[in-house]
C-alpha atoms as a PDB file:
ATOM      1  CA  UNK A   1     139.279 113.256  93.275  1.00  0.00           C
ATOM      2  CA  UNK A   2     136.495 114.110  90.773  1.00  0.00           C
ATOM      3  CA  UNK A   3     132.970 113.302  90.901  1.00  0.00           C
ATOM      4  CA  UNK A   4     132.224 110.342  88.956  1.00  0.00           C
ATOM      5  CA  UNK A   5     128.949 110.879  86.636  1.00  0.00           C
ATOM      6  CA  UNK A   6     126.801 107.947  87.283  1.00  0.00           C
ATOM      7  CA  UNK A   7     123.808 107.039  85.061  1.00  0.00           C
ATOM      8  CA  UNK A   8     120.115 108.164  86.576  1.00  0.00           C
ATOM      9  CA  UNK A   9     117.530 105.621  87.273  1.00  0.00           C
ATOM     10  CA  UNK A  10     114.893 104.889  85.317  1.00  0.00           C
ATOM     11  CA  UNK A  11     112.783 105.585  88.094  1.00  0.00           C
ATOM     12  CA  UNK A  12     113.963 109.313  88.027  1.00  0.00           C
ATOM     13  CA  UNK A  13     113.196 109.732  84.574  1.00  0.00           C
ATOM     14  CA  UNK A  14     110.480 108.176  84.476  1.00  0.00           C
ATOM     15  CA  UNK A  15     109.129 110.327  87.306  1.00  0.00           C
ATOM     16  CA  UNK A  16     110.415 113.637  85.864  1.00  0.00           C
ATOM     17  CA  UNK A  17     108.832 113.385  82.480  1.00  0.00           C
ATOM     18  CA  UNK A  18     105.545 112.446  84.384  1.00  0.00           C
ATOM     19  CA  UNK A  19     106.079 115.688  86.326  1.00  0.00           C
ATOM     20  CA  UNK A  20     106.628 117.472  83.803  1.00  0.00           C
ATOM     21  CA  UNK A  21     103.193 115.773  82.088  1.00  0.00           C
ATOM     22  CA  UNK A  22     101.086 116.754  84.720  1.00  0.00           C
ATOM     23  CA  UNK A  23     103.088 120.197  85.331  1.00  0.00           C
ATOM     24  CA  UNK A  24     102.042 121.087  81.349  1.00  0.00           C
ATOM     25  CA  UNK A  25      98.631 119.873  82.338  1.00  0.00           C
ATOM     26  CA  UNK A  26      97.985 122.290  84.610  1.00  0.00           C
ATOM     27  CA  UNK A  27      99.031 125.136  83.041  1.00  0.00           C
ATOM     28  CA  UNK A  28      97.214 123.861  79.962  1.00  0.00           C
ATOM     29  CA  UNK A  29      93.771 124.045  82.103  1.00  0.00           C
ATOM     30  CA  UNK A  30      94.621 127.533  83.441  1.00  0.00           C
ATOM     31  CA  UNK A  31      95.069 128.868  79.753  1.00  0.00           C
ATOM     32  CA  UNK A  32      91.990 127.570  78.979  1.00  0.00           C
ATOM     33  CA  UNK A  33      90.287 128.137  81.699  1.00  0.00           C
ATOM     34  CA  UNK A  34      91.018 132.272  81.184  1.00  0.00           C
ATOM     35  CA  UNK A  35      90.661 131.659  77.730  1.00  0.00           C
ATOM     36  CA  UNK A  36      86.917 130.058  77.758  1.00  0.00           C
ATOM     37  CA  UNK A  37      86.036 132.572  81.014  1.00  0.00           C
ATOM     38  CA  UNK A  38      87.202 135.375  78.507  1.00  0.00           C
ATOM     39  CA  UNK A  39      84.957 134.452  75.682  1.00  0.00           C
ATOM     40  CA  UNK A  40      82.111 133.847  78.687  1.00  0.00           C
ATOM     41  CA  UNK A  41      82.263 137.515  80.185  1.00  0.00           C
ATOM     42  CA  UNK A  42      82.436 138.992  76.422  1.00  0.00           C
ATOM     43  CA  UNK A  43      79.079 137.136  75.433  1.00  0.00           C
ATOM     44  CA  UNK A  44      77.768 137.859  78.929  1.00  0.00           C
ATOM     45  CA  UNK A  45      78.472 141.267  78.525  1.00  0.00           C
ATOM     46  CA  UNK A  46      77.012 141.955  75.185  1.00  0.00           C
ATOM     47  CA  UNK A  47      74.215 140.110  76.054  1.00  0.00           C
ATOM     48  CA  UNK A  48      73.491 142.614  79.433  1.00  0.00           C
ATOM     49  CA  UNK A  49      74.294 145.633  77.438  1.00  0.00           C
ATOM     50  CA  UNK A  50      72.371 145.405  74.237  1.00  0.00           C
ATOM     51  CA  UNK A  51      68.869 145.979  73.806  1.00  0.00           C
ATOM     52  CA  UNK A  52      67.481 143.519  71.629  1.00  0.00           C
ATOM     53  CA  UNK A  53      65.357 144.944  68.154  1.00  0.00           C
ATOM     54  CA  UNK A  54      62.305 142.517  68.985  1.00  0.00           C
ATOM     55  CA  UNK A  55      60.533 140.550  71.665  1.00  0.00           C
ATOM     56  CA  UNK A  56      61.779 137.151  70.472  1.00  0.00           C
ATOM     57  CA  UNK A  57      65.227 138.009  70.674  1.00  0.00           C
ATOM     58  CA  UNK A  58      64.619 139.583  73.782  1.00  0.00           C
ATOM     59  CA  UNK A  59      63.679 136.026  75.180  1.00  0.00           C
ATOM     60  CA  UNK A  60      66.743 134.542  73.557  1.00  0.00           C
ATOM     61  CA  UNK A  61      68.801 137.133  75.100  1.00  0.00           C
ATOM     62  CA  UNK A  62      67.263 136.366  78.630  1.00  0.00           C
ATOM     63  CA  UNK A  63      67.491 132.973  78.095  1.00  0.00           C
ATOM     64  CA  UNK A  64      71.098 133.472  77.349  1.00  0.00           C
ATOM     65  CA  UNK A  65      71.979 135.931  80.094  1.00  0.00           C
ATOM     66  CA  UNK A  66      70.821 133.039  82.425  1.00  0.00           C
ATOM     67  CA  UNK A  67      72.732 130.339  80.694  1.00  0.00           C
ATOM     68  CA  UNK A  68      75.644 132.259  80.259  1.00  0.00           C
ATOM     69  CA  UNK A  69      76.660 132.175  84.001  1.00  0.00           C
ATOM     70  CA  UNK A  70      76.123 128.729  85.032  1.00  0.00           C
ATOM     71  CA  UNK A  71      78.332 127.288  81.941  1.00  0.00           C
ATOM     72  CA  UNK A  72      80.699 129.908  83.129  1.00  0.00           C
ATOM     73  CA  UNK A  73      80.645 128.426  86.756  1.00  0.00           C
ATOM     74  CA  UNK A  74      80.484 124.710  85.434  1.00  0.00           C
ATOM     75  CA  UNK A  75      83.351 125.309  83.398  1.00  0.00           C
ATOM     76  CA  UNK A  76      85.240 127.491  86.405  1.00  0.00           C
ATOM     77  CA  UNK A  77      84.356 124.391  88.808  1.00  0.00           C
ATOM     78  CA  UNK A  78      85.449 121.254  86.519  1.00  0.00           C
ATOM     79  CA  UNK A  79      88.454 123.372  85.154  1.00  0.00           C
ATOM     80  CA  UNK A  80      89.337 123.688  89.456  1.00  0.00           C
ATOM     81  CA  UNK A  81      88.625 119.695  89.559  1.00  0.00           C
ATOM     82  CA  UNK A  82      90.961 118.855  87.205  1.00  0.00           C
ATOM     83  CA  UNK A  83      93.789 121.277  88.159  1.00  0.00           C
ATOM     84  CA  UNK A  84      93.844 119.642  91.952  1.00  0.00           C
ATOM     85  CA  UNK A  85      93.387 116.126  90.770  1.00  0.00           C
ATOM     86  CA  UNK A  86      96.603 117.441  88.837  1.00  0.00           C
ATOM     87  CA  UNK A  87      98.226 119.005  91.627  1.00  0.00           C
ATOM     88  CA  UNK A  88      97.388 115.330  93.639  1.00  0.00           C
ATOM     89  CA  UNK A  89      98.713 113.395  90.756  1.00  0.00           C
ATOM     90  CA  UNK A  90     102.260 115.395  91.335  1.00  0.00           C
ATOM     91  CA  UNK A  91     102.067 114.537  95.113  1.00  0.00           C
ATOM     92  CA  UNK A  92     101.694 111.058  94.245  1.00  0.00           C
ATOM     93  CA  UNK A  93     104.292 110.801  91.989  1.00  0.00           C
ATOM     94  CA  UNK A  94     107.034 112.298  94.174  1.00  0.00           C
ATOM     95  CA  UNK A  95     105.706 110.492  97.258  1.00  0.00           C
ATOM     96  CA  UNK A  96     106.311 107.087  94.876  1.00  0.00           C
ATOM     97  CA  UNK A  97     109.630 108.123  94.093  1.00  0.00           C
ATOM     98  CA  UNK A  98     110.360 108.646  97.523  1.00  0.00           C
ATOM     99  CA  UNK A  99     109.602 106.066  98.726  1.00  0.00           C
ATOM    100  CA  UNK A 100     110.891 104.266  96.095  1.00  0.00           C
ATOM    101  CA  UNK A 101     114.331 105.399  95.243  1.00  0.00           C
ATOM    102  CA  UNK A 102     117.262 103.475  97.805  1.00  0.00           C
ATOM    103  CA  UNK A 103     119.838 104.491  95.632  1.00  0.00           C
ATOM    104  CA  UNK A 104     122.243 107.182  95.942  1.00  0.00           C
ATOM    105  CA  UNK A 105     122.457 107.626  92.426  1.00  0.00           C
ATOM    106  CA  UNK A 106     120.011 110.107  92.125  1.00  0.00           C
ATOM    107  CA  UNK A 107     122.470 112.460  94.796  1.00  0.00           C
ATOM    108  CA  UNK A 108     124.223 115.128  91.614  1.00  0.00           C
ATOM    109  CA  UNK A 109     120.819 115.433  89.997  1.00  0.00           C
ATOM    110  CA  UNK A 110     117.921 117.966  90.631  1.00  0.00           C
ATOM    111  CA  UNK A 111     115.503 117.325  93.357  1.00  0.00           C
ATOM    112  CA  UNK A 112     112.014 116.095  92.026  1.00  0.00           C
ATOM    113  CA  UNK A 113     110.103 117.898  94.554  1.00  0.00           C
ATOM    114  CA  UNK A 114     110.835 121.632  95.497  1.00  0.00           C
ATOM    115  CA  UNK A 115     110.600 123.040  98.536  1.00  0.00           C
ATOM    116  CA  UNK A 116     107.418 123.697 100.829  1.00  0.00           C
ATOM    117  CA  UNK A 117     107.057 126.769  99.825  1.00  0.00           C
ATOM    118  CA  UNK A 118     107.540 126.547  96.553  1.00  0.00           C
ATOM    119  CA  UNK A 119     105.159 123.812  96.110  1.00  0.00           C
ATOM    120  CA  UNK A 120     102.696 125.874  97.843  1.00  0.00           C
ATOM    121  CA  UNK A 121     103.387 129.226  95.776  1.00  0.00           C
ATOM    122  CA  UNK A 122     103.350 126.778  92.547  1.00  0.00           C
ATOM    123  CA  UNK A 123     100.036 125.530  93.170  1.00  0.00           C
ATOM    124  CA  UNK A 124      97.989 128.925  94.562  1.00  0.00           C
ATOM    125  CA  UNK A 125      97.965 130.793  91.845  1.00  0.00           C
ATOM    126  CA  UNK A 126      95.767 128.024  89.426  1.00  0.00           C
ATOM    127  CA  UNK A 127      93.227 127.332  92.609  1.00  0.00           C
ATOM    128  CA  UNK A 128      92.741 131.046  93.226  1.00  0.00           C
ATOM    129  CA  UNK A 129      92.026 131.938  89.850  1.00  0.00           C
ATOM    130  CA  UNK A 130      89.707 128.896  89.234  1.00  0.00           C
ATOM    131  CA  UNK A 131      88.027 130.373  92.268  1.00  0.00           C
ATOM    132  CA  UNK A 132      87.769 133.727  91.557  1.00  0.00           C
ATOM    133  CA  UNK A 133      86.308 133.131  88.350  1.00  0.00           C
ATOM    134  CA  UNK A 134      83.587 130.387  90.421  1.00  0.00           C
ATOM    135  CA  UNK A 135      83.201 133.090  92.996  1.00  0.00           C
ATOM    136  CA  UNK A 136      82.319 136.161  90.111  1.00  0.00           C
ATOM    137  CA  UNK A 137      79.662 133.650  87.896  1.00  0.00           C
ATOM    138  CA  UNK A 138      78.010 132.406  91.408  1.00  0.00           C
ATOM    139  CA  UNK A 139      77.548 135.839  92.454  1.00  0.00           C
ATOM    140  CA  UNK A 140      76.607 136.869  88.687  1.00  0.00           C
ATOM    141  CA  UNK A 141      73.264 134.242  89.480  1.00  0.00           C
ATOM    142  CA  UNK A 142      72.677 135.372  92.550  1.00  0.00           C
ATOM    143  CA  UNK A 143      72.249 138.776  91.610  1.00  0.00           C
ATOM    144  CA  UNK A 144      70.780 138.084  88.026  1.00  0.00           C
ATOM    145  CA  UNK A 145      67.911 136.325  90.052  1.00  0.00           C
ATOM    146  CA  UNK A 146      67.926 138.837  92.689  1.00  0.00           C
ATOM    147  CA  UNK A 147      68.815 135.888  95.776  1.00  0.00           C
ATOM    148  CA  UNK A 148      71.494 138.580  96.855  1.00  0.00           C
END
């Protein structure tokens, strides 16, 4: 006897394309979140490298070499805000369809949410780098301003 293809609720695709939404989302942030950190290190670099020809640009180059890090961390620490709000947006939606979905229609079709560990490598690798890139501008301060 062969399967019978039966329609999907609305409720699973309505859940999958928010997945998906929020799944973009994430990986959105991360790409700019390496992108703007890229652009941050090159300025900051320059600016700690490069003697300046006179004494007012020296002051806008200090001035600048102090900025420079704490819009790096800002950006590092709002970027990391909105990529767990994502990752707590995704728990919510599969915990709604779980708790949601009394139909065995759904039984042929692709689980919504992956396995433990898969959710957990999924979601490391965006909250590490956010972190790492919080972790190098804080210590950039510190040591800029000699609290190290």
């Amino acid at each position: 006897m062969a399967s019978e293809n039966k329609p999907v609720s609305q409720l699973y695709l309505t859940t999958l394309s928010q997945l998906h939404y929020y799944d973009l989302s994430v990986g959105l942030r991360l790409i700019w979140l390496n992108n703007s950190q890229a652009f941050m290190f090159g300025v900051y670099s320059a600016l700690t490298t490069i003697k300046s020809p006179t004494p007012f640009l020296h002051d806008k180059a200090q001035m600048l070499n102090t900025v420079i890090p704490i819009i790096g961390a800002i950006i590092s620490l709002f970027t990391l805000t909105d990529i767990i709000s994502g990752f707590i947006r995704i728990r919510a939606l599969n915990n709604n369809y779980t708790e949601n979905n009394h139909s065995d229609r759904e039984g042929n079709f692709p689980r919504l949410d992956s396995t433990v560990t898969n959710r957990f490598f999924q979601r490391v690798s965006p909250v590490v780098i956010a972190l790492i890139f919080l972790g190098i501008w804080v210590f950039l301060i510190m040591y800029d301003h000699q609290w190290l």
